[in-house]
Structure formats: C-alpha cells, structure tokens
Protein backbone atom coordinates (compact mmCIF):
# COMPACT_ATOMS: atom_id res chain seq x y z
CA UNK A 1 -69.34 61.19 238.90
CA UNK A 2 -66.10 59.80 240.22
CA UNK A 3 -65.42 56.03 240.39
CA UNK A 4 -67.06 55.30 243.96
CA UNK A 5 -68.49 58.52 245.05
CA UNK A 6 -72.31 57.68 245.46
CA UNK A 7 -72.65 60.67 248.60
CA UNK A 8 -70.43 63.09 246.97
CA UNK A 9 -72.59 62.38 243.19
CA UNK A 10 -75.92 62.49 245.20
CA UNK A 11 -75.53 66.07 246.59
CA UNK A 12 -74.22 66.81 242.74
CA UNK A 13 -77.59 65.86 241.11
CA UNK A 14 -79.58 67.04 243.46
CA UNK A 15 -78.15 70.42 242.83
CA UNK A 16 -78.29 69.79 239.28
CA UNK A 17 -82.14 69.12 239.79
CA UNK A 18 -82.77 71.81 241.30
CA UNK A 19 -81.59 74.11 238.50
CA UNK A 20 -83.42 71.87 235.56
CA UNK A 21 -86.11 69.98 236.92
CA UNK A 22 -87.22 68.97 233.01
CA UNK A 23 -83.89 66.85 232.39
CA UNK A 24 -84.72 63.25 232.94
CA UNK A 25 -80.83 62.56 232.61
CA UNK A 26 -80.79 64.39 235.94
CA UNK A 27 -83.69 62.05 237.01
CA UNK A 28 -81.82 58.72 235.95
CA UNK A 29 -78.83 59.47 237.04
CA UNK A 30 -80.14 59.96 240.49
CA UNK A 31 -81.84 56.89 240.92
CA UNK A 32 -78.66 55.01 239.39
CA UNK A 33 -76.90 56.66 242.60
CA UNK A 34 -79.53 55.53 245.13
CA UNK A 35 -79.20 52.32 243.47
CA UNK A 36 -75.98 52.03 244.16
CA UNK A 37 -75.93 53.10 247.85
CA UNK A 38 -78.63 50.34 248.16
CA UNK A 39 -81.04 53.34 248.66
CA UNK A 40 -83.89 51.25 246.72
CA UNK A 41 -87.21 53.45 247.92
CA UNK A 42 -85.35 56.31 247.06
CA UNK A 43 -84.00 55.24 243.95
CA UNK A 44 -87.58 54.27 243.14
CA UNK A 45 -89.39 57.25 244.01
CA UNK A 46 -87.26 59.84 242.35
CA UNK A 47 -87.96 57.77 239.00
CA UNK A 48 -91.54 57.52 239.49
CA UNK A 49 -91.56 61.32 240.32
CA UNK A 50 -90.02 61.91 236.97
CA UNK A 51 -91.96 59.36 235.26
CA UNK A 52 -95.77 59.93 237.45
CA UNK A 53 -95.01 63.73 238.30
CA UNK A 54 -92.89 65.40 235.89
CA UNK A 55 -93.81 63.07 232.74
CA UNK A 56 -90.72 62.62 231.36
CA UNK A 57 -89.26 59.97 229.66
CA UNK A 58 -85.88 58.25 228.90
CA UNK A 59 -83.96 54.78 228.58
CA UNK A 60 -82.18 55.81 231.52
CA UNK A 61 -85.21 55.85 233.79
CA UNK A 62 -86.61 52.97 232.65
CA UNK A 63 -83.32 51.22 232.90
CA UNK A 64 -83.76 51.96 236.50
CA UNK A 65 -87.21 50.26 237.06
CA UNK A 66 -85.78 47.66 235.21
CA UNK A 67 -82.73 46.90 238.05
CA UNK A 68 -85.92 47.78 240.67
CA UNK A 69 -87.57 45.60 239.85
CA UNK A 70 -84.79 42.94 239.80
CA UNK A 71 -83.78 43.54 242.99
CA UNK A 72 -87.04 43.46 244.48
CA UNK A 73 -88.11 39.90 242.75
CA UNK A 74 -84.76 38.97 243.53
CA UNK A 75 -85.23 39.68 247.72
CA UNK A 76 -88.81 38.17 246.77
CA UNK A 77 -87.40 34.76 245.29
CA UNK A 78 -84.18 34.41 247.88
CA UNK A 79 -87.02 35.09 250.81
CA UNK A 80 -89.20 32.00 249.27
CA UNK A 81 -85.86 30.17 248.90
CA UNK A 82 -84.83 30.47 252.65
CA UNK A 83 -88.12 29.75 253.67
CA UNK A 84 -88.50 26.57 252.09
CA UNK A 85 -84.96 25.82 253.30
C-alpha cells in the first residue's frame, strides 16, 4: 500500500479477499485501512467477521481491536470530559 492511499489500498484488499477469504493478513490489513480513513464500524466489522465468522486468528487483527477499542474509550472519556466542562 502506498504512503497515503487508504481508497486506492481498500479496493486492493478487497480484491485480494475475494480471491483468499482464509488469509487473516487480508483481514487485518483491511481494518488497518478503515482505520485509517476513520471508517471505525467498518474497520470493526471486517475484524469481527474474520475473527466471529471466518475464525481466524492473527496479531494483526487483534492489533486492530486493540486501536478500536482505544478510539472508542477515547470518544467515551473526551465526551465525559466536555460534559463536565
């Protein structure tokens, strides 16, 4: 994937997907895309498809639950923060 790319590397994996569907490479490096196009749902449901559906398993997709799930506590906590502002 080129430096910067996220819609041209989206179309990429998806096409890679389609042709191996038991790679969960393909799988992490999707949701690391949608993660950064601030595509969070997305990037949360293709890992959870490869995790829930497909049952497969790598660093890489756990990696991305892991920034998930930072994000969303982070949105969570500055939310709280504002509020109390």
């Amino acid at each position: 994937m080129a430096l910067g790319q996220y819609e041209h590397a989206e179309a990429e994996l998806r096409e890679g997907l389609r042709l191996e569907q038991s790679s969960w490479i393909q799988y992490a490096n999707l949701g690391l895309t949608y993660l950064a196009l601030n595509r969070l749902n997305d990037s949360r449901a293709i890992t959870e498809e490869a995790l829930l559906k497909r049952k497969l398993d790598g660093i890489g997709l756990h990696f991305n639950l892991y920034g998930l799930a930072l994000l969303y506590c982070g949105n969570v906590q500055l939310a709280r923060s504002r509020s109390w502002a």
